[in-house]
Structure formats: C-alpha cells, structure tokens
PDB file of N, CA and C in Angstrom:
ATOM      1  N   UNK A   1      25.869   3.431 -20.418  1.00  0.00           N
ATOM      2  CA  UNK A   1      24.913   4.494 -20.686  1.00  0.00           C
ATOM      3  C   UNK A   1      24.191   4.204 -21.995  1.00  0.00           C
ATOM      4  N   UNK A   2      23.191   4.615 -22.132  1.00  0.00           N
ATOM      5  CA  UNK A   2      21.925   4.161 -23.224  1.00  0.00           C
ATOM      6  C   UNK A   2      22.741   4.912 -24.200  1.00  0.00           C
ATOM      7  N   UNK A   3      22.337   4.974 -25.487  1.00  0.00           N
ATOM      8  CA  UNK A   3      22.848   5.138 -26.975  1.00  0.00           C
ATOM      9  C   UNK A   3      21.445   5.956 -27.302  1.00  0.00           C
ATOM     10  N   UNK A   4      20.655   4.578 -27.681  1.00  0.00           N
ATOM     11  CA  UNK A   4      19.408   5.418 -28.568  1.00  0.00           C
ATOM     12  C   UNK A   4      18.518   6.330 -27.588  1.00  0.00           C
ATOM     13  N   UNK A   5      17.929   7.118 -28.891  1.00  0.00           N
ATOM     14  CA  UNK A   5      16.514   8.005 -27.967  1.00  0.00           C
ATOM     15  C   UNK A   5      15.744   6.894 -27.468  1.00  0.00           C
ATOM     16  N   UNK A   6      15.061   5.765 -28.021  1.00  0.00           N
ATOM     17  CA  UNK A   6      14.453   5.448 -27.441  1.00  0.00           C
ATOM     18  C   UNK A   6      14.571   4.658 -26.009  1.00  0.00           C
ATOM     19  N   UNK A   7      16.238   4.460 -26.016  1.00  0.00           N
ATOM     20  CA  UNK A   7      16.846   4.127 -24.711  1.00  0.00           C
ATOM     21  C   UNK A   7      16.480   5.275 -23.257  1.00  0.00           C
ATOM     22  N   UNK A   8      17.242   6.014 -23.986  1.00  0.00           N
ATOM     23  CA  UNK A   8      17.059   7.365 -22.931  1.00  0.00           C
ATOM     24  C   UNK A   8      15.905   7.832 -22.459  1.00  0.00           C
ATOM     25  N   UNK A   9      14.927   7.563 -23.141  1.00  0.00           N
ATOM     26  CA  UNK A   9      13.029   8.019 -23.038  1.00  0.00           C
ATOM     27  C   UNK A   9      13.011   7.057 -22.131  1.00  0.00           C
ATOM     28  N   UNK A  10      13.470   5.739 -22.022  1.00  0.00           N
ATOM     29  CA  UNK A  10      12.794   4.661 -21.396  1.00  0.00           C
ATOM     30  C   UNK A  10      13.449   4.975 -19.775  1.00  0.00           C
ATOM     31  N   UNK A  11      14.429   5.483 -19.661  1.00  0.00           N
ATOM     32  CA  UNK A  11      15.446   5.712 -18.456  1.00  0.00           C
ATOM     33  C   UNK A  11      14.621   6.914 -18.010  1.00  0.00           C
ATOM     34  N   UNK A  12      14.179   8.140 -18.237  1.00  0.00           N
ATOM     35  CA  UNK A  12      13.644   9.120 -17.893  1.00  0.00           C
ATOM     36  C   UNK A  12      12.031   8.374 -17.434  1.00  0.00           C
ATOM     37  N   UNK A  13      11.454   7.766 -18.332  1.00  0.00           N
ATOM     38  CA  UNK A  13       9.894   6.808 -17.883  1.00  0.00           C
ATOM     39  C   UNK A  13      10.199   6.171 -16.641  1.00  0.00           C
ATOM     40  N   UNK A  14      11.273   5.065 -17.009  1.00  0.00           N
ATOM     41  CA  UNK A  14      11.293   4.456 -15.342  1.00  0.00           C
ATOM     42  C   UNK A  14      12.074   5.267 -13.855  1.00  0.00           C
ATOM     43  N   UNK A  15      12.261   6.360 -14.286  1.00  0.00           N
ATOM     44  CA  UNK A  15      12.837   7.250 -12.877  1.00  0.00           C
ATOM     45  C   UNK A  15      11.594   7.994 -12.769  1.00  0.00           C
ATOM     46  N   UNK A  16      10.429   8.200 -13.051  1.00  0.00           N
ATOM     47  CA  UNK A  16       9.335   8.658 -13.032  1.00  0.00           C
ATOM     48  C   UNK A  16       8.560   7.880 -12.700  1.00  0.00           C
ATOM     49  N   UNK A  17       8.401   6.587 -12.884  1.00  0.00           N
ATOM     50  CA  UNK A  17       7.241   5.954 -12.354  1.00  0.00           C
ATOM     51  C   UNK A  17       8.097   5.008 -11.321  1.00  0.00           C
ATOM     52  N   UNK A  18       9.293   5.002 -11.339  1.00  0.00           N
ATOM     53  CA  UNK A  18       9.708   4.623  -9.906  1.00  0.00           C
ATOM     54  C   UNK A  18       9.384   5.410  -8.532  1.00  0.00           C
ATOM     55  N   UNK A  19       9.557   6.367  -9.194  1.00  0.00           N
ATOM     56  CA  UNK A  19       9.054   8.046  -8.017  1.00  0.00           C
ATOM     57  C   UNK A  19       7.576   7.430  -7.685  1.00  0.00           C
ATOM     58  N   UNK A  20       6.852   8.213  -8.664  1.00  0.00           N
ATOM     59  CA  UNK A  20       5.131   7.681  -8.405  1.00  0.00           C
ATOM     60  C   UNK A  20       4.775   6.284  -7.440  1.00  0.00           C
ATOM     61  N   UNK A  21       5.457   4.848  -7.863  1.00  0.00           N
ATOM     62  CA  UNK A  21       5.234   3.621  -7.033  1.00  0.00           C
ATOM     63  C   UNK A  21       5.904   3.979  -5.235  1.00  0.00           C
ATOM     64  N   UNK A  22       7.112   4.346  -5.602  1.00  0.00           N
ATOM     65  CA  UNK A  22       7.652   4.621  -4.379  1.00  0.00           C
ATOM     66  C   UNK A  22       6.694   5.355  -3.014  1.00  0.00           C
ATOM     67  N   UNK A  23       5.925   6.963  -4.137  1.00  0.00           N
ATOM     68  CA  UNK A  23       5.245   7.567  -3.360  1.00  0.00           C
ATOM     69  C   UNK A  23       3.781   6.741  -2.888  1.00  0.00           C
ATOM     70  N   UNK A  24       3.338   5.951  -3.749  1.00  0.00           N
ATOM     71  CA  UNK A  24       2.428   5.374  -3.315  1.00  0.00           C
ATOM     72  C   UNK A  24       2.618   4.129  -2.460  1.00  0.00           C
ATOM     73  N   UNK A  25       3.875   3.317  -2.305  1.00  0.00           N
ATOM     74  CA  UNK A  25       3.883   2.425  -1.390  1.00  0.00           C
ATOM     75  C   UNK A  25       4.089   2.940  -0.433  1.00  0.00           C
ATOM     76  N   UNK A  26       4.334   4.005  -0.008  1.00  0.00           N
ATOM     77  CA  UNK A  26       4.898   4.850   1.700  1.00  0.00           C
ATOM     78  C   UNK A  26       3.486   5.004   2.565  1.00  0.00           C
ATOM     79  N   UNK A  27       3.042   5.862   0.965  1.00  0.00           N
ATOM     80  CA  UNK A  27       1.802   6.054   1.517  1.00  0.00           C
ATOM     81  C   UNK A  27       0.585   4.922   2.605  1.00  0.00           C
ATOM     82  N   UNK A  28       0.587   3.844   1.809  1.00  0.00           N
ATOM     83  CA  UNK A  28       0.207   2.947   2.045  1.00  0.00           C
ATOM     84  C   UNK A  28       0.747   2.319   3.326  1.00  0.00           C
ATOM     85  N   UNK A  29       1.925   2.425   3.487  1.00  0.00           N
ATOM     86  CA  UNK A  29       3.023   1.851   4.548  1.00  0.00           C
ATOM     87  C   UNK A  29       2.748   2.552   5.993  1.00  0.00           C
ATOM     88  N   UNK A  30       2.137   3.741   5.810  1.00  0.00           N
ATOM     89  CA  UNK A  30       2.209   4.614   6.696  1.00  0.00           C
ATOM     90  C   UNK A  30       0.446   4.737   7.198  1.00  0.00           C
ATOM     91  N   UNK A  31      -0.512   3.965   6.203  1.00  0.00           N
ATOM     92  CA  UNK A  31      -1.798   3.836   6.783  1.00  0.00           C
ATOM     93  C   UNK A  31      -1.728   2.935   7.477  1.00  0.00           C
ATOM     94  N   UNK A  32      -0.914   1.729   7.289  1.00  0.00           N
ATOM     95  CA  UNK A  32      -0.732   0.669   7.879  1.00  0.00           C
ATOM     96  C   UNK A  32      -0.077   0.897   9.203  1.00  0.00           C
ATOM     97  N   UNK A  33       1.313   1.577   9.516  1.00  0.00           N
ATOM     98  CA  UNK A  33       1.345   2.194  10.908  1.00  0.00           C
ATOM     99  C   UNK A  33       0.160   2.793  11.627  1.00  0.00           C
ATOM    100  N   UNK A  34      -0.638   3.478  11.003  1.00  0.00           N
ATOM    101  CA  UNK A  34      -1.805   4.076  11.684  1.00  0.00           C
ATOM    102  C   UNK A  34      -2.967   3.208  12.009  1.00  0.00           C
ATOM    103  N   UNK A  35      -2.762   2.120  11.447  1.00  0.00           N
ATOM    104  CA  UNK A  35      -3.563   1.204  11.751  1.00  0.00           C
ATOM    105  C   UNK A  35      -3.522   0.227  12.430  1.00  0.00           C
ATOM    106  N   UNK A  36      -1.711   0.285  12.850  1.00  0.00           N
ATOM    107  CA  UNK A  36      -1.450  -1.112  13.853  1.00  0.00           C
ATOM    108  C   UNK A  36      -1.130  -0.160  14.972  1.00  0.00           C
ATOM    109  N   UNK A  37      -1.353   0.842  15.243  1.00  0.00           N
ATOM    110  CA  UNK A  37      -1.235   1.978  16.042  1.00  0.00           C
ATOM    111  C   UNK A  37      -2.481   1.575  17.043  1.00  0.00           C
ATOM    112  N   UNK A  38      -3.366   1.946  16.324  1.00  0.00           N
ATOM    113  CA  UNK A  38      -4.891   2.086  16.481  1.00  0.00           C
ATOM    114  C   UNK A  38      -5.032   0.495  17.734  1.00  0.00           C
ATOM    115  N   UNK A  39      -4.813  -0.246  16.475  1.00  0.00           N
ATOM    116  CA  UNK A  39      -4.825  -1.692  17.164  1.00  0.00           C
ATOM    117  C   UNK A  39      -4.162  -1.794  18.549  1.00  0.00           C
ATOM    118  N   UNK A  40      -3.150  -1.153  18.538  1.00  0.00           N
ATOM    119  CA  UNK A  40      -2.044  -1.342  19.838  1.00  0.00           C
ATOM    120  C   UNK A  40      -2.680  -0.918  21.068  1.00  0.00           C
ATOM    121  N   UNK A  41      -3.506   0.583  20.844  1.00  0.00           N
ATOM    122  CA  UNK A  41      -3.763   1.315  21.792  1.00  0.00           C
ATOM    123  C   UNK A  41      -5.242   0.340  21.852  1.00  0.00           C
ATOM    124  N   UNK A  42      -5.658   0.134  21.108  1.00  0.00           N
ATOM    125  CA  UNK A  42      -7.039  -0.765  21.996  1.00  0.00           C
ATOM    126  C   UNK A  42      -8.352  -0.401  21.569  1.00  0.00           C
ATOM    127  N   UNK A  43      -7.920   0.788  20.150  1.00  0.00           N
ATOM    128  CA  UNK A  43      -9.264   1.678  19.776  1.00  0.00           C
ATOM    129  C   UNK A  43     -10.090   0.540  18.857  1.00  0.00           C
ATOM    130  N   UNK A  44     -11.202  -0.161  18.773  1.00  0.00           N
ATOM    131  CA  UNK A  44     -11.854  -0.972  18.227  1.00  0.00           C
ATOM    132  C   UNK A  44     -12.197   0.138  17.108  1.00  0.00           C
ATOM    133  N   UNK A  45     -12.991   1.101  17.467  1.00  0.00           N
ATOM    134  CA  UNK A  45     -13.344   1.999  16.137  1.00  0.00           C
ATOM    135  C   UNK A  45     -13.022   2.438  15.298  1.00  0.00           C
ATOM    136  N   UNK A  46     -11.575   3.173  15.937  1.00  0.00           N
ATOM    137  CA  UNK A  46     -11.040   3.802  14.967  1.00  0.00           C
ATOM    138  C   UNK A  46      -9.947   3.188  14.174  1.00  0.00           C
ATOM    139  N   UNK A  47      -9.629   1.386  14.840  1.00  0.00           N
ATOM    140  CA  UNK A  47      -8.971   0.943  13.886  1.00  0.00           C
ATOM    141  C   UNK A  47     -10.122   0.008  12.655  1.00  0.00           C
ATOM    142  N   UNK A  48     -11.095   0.249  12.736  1.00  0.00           N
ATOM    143  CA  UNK A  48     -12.044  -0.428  12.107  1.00  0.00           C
ATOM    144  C   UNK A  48     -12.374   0.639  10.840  1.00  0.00           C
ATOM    145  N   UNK A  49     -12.602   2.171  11.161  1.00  0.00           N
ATOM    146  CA  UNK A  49     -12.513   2.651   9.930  1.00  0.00           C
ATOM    147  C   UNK A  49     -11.050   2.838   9.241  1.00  0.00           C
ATOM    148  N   UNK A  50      -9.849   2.929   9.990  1.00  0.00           N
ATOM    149  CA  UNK A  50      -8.485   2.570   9.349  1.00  0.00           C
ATOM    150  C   UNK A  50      -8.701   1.323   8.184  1.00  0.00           C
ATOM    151  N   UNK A  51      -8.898   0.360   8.752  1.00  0.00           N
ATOM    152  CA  UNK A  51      -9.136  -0.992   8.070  1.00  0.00           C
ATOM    153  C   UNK A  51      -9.971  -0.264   6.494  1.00  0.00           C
ATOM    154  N   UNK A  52     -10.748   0.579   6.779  1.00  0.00           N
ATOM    155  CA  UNK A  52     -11.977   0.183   5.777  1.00  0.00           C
ATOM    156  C   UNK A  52     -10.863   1.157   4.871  1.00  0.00           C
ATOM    157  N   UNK A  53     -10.519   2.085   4.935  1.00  0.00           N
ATOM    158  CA  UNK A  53      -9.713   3.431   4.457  1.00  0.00           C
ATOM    159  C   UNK A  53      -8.346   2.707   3.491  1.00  0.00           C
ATOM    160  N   UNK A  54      -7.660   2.076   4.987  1.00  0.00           N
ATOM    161  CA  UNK A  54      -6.709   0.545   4.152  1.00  0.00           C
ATOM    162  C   UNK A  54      -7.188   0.217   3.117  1.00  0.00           C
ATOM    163  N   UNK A  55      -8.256  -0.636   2.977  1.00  0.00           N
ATOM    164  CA  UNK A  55      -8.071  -2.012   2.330  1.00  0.00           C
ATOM    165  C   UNK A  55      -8.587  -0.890   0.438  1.00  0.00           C
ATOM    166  N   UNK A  56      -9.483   0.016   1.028  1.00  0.00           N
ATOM    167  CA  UNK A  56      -9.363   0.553  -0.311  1.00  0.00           C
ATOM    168  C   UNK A  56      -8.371   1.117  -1.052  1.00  0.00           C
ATOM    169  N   UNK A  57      -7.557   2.191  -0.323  1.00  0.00           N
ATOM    170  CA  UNK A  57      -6.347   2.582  -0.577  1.00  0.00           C
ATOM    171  C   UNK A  57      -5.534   1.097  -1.495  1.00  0.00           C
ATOM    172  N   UNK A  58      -5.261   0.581  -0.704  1.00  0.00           N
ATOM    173  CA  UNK A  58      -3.997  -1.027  -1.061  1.00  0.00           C
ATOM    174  C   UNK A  58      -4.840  -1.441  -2.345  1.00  0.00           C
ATOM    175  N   UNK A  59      -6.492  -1.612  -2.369  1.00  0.00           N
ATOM    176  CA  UNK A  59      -7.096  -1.735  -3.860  1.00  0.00           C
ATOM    177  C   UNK A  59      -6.654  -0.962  -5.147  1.00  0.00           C
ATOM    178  N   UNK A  60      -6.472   0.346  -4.482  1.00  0.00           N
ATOM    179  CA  UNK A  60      -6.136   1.258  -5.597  1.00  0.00           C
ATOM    180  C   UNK A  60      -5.034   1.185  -6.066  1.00  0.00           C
ATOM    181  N   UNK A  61      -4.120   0.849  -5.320  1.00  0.00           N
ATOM    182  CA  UNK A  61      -2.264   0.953  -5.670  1.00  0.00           C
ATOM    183  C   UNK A  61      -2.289  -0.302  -6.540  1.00  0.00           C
ATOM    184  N   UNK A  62      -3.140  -1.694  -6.210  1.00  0.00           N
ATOM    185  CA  UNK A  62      -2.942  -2.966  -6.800  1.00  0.00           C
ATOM    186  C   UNK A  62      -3.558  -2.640  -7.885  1.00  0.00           C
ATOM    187  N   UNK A  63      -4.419  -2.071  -8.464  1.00  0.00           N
ATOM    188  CA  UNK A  63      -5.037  -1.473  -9.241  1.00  0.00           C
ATOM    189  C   UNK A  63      -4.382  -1.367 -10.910  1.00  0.00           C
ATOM    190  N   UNK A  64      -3.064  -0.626 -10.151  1.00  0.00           N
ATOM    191  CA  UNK A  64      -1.927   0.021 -11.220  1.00  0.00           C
ATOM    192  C   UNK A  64      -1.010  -1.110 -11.012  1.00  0.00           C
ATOM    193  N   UNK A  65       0.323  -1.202 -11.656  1.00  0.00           N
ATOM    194  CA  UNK A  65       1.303  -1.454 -11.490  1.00  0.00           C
ATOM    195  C   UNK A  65       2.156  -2.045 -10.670  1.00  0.00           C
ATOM    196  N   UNK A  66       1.941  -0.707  -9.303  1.00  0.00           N
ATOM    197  CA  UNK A  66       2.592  -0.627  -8.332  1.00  0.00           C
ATOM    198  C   UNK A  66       2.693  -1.831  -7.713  1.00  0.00           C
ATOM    199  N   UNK A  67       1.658  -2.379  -7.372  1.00  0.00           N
ATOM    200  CA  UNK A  67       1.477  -3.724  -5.949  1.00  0.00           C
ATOM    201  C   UNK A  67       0.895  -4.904  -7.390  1.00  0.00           C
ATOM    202  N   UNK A  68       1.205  -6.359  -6.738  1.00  0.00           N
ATOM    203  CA  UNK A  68       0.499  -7.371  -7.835  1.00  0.00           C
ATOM    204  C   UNK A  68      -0.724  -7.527  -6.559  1.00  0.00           C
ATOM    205  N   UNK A  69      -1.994  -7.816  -7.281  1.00  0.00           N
ATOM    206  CA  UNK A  69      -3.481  -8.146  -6.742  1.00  0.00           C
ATOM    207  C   UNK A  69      -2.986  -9.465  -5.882  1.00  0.00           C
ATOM    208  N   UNK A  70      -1.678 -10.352  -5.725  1.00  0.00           N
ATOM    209  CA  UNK A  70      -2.213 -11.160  -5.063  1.00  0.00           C
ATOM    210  C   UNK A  70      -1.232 -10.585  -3.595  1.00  0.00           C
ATOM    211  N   UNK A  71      -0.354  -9.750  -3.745  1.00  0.00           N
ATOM    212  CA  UNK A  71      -0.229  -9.274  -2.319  1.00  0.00           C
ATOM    213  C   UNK A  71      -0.986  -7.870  -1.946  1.00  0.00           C
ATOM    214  N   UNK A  72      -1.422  -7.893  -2.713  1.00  0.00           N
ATOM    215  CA  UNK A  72      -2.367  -6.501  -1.788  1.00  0.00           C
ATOM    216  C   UNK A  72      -3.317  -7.684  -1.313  1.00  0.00           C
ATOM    217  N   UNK A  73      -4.075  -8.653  -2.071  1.00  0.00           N
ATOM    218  CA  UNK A  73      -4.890  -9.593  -1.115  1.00  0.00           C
ATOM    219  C   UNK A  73      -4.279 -10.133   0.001  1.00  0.00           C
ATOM    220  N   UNK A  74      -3.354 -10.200  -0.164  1.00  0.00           N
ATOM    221  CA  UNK A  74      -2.391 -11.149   1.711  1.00  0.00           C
ATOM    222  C   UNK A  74      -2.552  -9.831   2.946  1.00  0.00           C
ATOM    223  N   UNK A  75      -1.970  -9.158   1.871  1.00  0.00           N
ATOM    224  CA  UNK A  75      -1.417  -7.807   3.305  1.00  0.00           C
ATOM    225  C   UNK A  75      -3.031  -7.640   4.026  1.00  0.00           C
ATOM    226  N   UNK A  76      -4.365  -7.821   2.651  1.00  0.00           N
ATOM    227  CA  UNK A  76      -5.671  -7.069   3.367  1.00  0.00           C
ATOM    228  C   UNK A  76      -5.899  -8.391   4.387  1.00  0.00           C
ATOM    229  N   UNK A  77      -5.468  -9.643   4.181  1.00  0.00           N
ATOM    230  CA  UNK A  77      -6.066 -10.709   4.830  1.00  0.00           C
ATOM    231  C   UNK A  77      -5.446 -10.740   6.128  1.00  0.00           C
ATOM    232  N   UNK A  78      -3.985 -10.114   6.525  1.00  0.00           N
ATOM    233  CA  UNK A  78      -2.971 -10.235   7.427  1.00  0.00           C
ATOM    234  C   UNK A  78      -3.785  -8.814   8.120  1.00  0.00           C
ATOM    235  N   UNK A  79      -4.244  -8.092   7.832  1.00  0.00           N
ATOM    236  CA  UNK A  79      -4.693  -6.969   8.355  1.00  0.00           C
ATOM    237  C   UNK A  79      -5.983  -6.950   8.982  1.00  0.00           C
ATOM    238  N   UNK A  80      -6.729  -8.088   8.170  1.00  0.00           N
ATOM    239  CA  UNK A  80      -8.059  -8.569   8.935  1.00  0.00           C
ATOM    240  C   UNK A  80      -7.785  -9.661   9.946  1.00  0.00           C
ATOM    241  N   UNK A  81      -6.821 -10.400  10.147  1.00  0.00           N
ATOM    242  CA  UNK A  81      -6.792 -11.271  10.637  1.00  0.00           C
ATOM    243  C   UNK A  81      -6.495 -10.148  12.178  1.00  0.00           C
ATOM    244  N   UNK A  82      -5.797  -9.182  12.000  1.00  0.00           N
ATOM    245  CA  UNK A  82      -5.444  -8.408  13.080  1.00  0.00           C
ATOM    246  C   UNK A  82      -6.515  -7.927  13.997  1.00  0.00           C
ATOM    247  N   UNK A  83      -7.556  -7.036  13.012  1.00  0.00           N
ATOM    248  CA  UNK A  83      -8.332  -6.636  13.659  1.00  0.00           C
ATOM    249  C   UNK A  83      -9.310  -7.377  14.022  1.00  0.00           C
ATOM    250  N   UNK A  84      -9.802  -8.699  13.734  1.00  0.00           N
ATOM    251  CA  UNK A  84     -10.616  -9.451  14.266  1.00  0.00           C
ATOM    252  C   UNK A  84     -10.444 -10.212  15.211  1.00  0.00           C
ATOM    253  N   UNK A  85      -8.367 -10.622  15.571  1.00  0.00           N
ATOM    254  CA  UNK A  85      -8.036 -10.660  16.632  1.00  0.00           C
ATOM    255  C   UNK A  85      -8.149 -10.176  17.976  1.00  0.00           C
ATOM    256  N   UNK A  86      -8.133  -8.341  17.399  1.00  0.00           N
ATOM    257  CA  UNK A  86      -7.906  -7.355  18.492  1.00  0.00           C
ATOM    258  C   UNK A  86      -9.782  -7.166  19.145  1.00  0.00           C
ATOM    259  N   UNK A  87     -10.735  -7.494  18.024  1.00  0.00           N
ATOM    260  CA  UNK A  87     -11.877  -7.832  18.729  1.00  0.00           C
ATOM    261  C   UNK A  87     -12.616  -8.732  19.568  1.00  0.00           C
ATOM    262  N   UNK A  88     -11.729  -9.800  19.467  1.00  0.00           N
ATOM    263  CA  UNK A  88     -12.339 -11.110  20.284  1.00  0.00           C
ATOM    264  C   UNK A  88     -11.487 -10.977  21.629  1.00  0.00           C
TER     265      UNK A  88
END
C-alpha cells in the first residue's frame, strides 16, 4: 500500500482514468459490432455511414491517451478493408 500523499493521489488518478479509457474503449467496441452487424446483414448504406461515425469516434479516443494513433490506424484500415470487401 502507498505511504505518501503523493502516492495515494496517483492511485485515486489512475482508478479514474482507467474508468474513463475503459468507458471509451466499449464504446468504441460496440460501434464496431454495429458495424460488422450492418456488414453481415448486407446493408451497403448503413454500414457506410457506421464506417464514417467509426473512424471518427476511434480518431477521438486515439486522440487522448486511451488508444496509440498507430492502432486506431490498423483497426480504421481492417474496417475499410471490410467494407470495401462487402461492396465488390
């Protein structure tokens, strides 16, 4: 168990922004179901504005902390590769 205040501040910071990353990777996790959803059923449109909704969302999380910029770039490239699949 931590000693100093400034130990203990740091334990209360990272159970707080563990919360926050957590809530924002679900989030994200769960556009992505809605989007390989979309894909499954065959909707060209509506997984095309998913995509667009995605790739900004996953910008924003990489943005912060949460995600590093070079896998939010894979996941958006693995996600285009999908839907340009599901169009041809």
């Amino acid at each position: 168990m931590a000693h100093s205040l400034s130990a203990k501040k740091r334990i209360r910071q990272n159970i707080k922004s563990r919360m926050i990353n957590r809530g924002r990777k679900s989030a994200v996790k769960a556009q992505i179901k809605k989007f390989e959803d979309a894909i499954a059923s065959g909707q060209a449109d509506v997984a095309k504005t998913q995509f667009t909704a995605l790739t900004k969302s996953i910008d924003q999380v990489a943005a912060t902390s949460t995600m590093h910029k070079n896998t939010a770039s894979r996941m958006k490239s693995r996600l285009a590769k999908k839907l340009n699949a599901m169009k041809a």
